[in-house]
Protein backbone atom coordinates (compact mmCIF):
# COMPACT_ATOMS: atom_id res chain seq x y z
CA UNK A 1 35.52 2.57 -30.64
CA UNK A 2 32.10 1.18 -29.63
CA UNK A 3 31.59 0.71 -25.71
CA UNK A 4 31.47 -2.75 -24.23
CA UNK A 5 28.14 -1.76 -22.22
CA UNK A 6 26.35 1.60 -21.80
CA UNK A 7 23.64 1.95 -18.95
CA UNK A 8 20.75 4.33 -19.75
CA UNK A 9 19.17 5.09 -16.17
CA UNK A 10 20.84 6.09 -12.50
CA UNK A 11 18.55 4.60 -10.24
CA UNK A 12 19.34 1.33 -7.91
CA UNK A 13 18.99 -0.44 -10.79
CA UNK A 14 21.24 1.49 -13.35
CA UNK A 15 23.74 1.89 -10.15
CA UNK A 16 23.89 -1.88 -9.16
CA UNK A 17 24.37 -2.70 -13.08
CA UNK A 18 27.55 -0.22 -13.49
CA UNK A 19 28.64 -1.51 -10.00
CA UNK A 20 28.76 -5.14 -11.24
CA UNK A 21 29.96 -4.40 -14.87
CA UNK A 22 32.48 -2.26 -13.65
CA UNK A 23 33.72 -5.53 -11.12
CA UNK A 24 33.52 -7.36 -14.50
CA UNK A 25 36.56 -5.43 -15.94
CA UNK A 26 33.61 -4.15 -18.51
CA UNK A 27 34.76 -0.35 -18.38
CA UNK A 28 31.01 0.72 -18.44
CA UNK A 29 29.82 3.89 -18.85
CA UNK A 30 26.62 5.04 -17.37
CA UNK A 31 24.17 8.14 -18.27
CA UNK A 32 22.30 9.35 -15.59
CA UNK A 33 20.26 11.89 -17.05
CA UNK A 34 20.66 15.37 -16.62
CA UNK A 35 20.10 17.99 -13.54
CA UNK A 36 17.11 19.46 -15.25
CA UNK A 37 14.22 21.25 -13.76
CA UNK A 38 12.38 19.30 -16.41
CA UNK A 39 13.72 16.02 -15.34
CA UNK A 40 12.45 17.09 -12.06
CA UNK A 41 8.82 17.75 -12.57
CA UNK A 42 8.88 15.00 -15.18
CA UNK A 43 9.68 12.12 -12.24
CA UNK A 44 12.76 11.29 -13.67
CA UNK A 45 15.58 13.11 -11.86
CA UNK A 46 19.40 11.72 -12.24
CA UNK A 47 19.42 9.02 -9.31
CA UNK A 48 15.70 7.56 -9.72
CA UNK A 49 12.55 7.77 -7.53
CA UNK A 50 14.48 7.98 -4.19
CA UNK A 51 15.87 11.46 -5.18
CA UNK A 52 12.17 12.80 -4.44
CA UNK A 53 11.80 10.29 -1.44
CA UNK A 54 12.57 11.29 2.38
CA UNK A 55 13.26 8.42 4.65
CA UNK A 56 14.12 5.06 3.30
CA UNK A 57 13.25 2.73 6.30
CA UNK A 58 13.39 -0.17 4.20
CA UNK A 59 16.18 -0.69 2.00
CA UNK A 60 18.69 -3.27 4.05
CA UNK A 61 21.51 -1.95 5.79
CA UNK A 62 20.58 1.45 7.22
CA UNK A 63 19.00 1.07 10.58
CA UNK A 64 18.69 4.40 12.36
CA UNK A 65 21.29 6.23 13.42
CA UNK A 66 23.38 9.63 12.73
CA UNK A 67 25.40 8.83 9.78
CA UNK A 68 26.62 12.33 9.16
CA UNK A 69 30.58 10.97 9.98
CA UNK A 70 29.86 8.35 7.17
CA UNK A 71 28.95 10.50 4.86
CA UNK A 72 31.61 12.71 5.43
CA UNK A 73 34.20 10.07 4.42
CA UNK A 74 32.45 7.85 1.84
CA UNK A 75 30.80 11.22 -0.59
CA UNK A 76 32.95 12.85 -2.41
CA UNK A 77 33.82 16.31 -0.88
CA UNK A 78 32.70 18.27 -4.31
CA UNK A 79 29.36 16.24 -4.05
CA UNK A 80 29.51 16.13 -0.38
CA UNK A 81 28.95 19.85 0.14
CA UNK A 82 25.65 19.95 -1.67
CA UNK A 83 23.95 17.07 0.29
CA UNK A 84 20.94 18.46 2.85
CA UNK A 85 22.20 17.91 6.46
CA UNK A 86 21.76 14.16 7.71
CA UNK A 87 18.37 13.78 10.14
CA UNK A 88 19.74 11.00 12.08
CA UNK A 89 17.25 8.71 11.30
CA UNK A 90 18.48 6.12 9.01
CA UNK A 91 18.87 7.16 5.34
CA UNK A 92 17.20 9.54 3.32
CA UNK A 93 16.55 9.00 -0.41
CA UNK A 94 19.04 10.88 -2.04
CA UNK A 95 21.75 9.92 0.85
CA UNK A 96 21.37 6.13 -0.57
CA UNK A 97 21.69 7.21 -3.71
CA UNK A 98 24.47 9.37 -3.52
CA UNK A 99 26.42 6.53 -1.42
CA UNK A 100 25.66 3.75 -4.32
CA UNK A 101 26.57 6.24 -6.94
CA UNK A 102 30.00 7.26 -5.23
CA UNK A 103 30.66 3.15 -4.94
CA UNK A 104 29.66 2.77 -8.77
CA UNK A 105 32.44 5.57 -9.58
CA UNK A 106 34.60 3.75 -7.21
CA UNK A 107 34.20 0.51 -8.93
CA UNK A 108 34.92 2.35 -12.36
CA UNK A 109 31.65 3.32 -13.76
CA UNK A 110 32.38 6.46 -15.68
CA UNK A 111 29.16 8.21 -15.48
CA UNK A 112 27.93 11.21 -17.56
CA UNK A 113 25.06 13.96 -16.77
CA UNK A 114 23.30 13.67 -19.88
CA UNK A 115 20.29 12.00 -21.30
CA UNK A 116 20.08 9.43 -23.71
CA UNK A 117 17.37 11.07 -26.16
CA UNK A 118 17.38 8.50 -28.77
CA UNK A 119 18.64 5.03 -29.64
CA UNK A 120 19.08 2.63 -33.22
CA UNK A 121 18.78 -0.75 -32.51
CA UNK A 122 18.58 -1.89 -35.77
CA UNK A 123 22.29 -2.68 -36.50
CA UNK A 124 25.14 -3.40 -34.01
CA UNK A 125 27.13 -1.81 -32.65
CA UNK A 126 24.30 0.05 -30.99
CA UNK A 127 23.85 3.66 -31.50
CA UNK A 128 22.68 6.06 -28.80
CA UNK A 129 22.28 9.74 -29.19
CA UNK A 130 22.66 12.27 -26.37
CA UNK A 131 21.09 14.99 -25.20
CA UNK A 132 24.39 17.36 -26.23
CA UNK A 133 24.24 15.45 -29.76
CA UNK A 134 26.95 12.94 -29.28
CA UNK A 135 26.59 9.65 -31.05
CA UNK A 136 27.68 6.50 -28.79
CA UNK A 137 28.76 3.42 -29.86
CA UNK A 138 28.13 0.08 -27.81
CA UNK A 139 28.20 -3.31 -28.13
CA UNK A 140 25.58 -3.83 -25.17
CA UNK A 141 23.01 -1.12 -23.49
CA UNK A 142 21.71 -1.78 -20.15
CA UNK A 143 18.05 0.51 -20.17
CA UNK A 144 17.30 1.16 -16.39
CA UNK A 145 15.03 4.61 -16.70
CA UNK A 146 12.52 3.52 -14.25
CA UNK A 147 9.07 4.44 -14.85
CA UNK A 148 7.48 7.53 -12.90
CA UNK A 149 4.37 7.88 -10.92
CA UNK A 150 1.42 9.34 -12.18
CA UNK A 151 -0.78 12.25 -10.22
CA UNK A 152 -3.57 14.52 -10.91
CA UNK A 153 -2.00 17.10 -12.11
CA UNK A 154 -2.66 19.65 -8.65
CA UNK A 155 0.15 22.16 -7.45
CA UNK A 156 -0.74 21.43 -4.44
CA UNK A 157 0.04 17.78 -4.86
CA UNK A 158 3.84 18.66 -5.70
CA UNK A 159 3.59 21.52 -2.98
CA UNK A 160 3.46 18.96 -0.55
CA UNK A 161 5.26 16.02 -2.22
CA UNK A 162 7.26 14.27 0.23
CA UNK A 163 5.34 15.80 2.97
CA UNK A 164 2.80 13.88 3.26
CA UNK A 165 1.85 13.09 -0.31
CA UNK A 166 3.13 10.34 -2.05
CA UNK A 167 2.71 7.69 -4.94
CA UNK A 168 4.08 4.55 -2.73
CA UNK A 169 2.29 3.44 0.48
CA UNK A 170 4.90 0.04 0.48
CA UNK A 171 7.71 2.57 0.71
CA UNK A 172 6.45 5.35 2.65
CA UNK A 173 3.03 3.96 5.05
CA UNK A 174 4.82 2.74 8.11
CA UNK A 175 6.77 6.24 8.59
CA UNK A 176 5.99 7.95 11.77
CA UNK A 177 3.97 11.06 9.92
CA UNK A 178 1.25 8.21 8.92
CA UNK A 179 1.10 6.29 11.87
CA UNK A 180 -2.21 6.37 13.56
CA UNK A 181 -3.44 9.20 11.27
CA UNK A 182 -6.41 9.49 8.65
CA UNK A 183 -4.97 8.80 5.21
CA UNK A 184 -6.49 9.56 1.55
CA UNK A 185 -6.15 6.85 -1.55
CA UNK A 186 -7.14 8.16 -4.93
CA UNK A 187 -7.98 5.84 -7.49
CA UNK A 188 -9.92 2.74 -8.01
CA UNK A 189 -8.07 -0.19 -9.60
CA UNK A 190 -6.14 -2.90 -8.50
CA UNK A 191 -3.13 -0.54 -6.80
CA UNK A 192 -5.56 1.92 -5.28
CA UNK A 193 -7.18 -1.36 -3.52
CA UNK A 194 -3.24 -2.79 -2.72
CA UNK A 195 -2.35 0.57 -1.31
CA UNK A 196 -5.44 1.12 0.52
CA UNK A 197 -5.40 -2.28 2.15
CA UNK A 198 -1.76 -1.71 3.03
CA UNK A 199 -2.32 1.37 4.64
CA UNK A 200 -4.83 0.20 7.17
CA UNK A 201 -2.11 -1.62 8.83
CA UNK A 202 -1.07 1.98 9.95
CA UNK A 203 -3.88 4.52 9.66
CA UNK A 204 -6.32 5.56 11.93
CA UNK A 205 -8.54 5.64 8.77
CA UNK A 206 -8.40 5.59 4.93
CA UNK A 207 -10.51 7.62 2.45
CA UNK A 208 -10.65 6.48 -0.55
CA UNK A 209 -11.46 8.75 -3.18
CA UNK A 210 -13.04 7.40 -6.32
CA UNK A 211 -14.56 9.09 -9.31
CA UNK A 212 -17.48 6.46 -10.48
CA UNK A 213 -19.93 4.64 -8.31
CA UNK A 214 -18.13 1.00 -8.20
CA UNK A 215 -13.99 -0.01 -8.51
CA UNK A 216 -12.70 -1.17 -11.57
CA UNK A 217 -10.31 -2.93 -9.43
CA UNK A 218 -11.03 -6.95 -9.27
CA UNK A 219 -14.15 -7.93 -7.44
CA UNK A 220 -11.85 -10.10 -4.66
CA UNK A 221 -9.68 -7.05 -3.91
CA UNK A 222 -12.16 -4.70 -3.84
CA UNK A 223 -14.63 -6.17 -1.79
CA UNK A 224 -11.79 -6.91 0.37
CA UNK A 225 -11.17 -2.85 0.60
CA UNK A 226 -15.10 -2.17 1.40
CA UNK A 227 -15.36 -4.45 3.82
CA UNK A 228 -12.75 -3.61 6.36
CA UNK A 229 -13.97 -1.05 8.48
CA UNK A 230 -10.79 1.07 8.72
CA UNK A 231 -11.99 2.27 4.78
CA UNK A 232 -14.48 5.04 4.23
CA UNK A 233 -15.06 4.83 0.48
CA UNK A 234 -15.78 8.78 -1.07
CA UNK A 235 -17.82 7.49 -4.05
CA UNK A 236 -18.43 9.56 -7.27
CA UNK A 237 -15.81 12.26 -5.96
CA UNK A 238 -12.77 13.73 -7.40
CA UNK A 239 -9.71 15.52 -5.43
CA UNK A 240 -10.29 19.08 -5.86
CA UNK A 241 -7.17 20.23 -3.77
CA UNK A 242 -5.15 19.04 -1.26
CA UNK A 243 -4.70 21.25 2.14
CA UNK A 244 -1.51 21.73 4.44
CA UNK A 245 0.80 24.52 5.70
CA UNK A 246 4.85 24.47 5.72
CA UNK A 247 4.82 23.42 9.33
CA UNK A 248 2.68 20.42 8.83
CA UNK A 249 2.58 19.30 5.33
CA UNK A 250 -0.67 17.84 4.67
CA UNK A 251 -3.32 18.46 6.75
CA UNK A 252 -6.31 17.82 4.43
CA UNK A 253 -7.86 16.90 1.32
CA UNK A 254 -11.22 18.32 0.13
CA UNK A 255 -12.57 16.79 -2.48
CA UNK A 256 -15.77 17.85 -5.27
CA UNK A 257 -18.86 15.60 -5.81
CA UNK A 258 -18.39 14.53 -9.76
CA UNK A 259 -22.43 14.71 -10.12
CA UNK A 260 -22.47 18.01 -7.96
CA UNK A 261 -19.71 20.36 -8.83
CA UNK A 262 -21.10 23.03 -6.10
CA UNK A 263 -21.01 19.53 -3.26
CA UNK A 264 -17.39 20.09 -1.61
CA UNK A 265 -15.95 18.17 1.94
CA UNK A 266 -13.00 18.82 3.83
CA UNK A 267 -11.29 15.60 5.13
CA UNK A 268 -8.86 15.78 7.69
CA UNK A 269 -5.97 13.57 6.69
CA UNK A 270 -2.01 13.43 7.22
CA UNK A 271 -0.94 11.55 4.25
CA UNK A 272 -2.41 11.53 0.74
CA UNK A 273 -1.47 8.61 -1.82
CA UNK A 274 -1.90 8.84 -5.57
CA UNK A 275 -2.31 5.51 -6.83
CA UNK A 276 -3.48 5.76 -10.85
CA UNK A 277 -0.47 3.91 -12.02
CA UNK A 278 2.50 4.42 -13.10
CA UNK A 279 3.90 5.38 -16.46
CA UNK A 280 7.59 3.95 -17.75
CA UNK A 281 10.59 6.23 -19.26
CA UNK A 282 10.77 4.46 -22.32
CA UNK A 283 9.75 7.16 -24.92
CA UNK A 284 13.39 7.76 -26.34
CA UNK A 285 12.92 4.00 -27.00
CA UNK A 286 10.71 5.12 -30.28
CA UNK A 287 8.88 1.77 -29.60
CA UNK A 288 11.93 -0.48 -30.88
CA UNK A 289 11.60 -3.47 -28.14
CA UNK A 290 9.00 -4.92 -27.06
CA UNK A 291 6.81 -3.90 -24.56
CA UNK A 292 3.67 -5.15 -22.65
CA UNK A 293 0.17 -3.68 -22.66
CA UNK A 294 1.27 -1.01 -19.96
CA UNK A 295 4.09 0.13 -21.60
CA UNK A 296 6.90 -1.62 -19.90
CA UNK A 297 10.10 -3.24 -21.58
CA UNK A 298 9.43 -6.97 -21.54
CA UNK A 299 11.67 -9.91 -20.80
CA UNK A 300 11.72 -12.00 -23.11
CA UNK A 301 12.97 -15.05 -21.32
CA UNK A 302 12.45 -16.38 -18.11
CA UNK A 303 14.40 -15.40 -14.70
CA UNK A 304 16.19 -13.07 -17.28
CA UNK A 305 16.46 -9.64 -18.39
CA UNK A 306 16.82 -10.07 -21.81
CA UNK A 307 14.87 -8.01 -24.34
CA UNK A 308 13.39 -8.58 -28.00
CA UNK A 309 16.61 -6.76 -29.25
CA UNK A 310 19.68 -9.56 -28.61
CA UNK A 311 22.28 -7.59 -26.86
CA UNK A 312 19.90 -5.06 -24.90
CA UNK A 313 18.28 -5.79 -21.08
CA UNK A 314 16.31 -4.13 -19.27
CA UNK A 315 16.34 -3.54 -15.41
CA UNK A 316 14.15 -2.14 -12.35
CA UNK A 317 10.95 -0.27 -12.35
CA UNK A 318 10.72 0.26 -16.48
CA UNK A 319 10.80 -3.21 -16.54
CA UNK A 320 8.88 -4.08 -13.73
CA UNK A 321 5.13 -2.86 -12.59
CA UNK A 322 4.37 -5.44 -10.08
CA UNK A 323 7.33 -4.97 -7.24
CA UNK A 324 8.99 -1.77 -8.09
CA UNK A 325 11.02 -1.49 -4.63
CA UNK A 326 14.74 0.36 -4.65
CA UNK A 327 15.91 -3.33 -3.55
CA UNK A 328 14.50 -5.21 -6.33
CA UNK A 329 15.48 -2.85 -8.88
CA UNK A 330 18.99 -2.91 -7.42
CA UNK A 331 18.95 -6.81 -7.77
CA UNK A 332 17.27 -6.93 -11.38
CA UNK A 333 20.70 -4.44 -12.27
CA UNK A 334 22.78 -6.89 -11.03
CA UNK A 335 20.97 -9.34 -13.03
CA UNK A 336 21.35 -7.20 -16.27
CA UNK A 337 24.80 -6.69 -15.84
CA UNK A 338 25.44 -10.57 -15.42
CA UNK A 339 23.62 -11.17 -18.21
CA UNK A 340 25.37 -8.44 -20.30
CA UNK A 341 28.69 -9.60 -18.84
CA UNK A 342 27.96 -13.39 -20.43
CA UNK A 343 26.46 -11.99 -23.86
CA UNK A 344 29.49 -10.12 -24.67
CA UNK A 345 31.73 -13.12 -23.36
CA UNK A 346 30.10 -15.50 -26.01
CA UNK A 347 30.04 -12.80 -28.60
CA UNK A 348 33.70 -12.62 -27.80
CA UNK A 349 33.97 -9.58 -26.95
CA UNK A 350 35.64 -9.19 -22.92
């Protein structure tokens, strides 16, 4: 018997939507992907983004304080015992997302570690295929597998992820590691300048590290990045390796001259932000909604989260490259299960 909705994603967004579909007495059941090494280096780990984050300072709800007792009683004790001991300073990444997923399971999401590898939208009811071969049925599919965060490539940039380097400066700038310190941006479009200007809020100073001799970012945002005189600009350069120690985390960057290969320079920098974009999980899609020029699964109607396919939404960050925040993923899941909840309704199916 085909399922009344299936969500493809764990994140806040694939969490929020089996939280309210579950409230709607729509028995959903959720894939969260599996606990792969692969999913790991790949960005896409089962509970989104904020499984490779540290502190979340900015989700609502968690001010600071030693939650350890909380956890204790709201986490399941199987899931409980393999959670990193609590810091006391508000919530961690994969503490938020190991509360929401307990109150998802507690709503009546039944949720499954395995990955949705394929999908046939071309009849209904929809047909998903899992990673362990299974064929699902459903009626409605919810896609919420986020989009991951692109980086150079370095093994020193995932040596020292989360401690000090990072892909977000919205979610990570105003922590007390970047406060006041020198900070590196690499890239030079439009999020390289949004980072970099955000960052100057905090920093001591920002590098930013750029490949060609001008931004391809607009001319408004860029000049607006030159001129402020927190901003050193490392022109025609390219991140050759980025330098820390366990104690510390970063402590460095040095960087190559692109016209010079032999030209190196050390810069002495806490934090180090990768910001060339960002690219969405939607390859199992096989290209069968519709999708903007970056990749993304569009919505196809205003203040909605409908897709091209009727019956099929799309919520959070593969869905959305302008915002991508844990809070308005969360509410874009709500959204999609709403929505979902109503389709089925006046398909008559409840």
């Amino acid at each position: 018997m085909a399922e009344k909705v299936v969500i493809i994603g764990s994140g806040p967004a694939g969490l929020a939507a089996g939280i309210y579909s579950a409230r709607a007495n729509l028995q959903p059941l959720l894939f969260e992907g599996q606990m792969s090494q692969e999913n790991y280096d790949l960005g896409r780990p089962p509970g989104g983004q904020l499984m490779i984050t540290t502190e979340v300072e900015n989700y609502p709800g968690f001010p600071s304080g030693n939650l350890s007792a909380y956890f204790d009683s709201a986490i399941d004790k199987e899931r409980r015992q393999y959670m990193a001991p609590h810091r006391g300073h508000g919530v961690s990444g994969p503490e938020l997302m190991e509360l929401v997923r307990q109150q998802a399971v507690n709503c009546g999401t039944k949720i499954v570690s395995e990955d949705i590898v394929s999908v046939d939208f071309s009849s209904r009811p929809f047909k998903l295929t899992t990673s362990g071969g299974d064929t699902i049925e459903a009626h409605s599919v919810i896609i919420a597998t986020g989009a991951r965060a692109n980086y150079l490539g370095l093994e020193s940039e995932k040596q020292f992820k989360n401690r000090g380097v990072s892909a977000c400066a919205v979610c990570d700038g105003a922590l007390p590691r970047f406060r006041n310190k020198p900070l590196v941006v690499v890239g030079g479009g439009d999020s390289a300048m949004e980072e970099t200007s955000y960052l100057t809020k905090f920093a001591s100073k920002v590098y930013v590290i750029h490949r060609r001799d001008k931004f391809r970012a607009s001319k408004v945002m860029a000049q607006r990045v030159v001129e402020n005189h927190k901003v050193d600009v490392k022109w025609n350069s390219v991140v050759d390796e980025v330098l820390g120690d366990d104690a510390s985390g970063v402590t460095g960057v040095r960087i190559r001259s692109a016209m010079d290969p032999s030209k190196t320079e050390t810069l002495e920098a806490s934090g180090y932000f990768c910001a060339i974009g960002h690219t969405p999980n939607t390859d199992f899609l096989n290209g069968q909604l519709l999708t903007t020029d970056k990749g993304y699964v569009q919505w196809t109607l205003p203040h909605r989260t409908n897709t091209s396919v009727e019956g099929v939404f799309a919520a959070g960050d593969v869905a959305d490259d302008y915002y991508r925040q844990a809070i308005t993923a969360a509410g874009s899941g709500c959204q999609a299960a709403l929505d979902a909840e109503r389709w089925l309704a006046a398909q008559g199916i409840e």
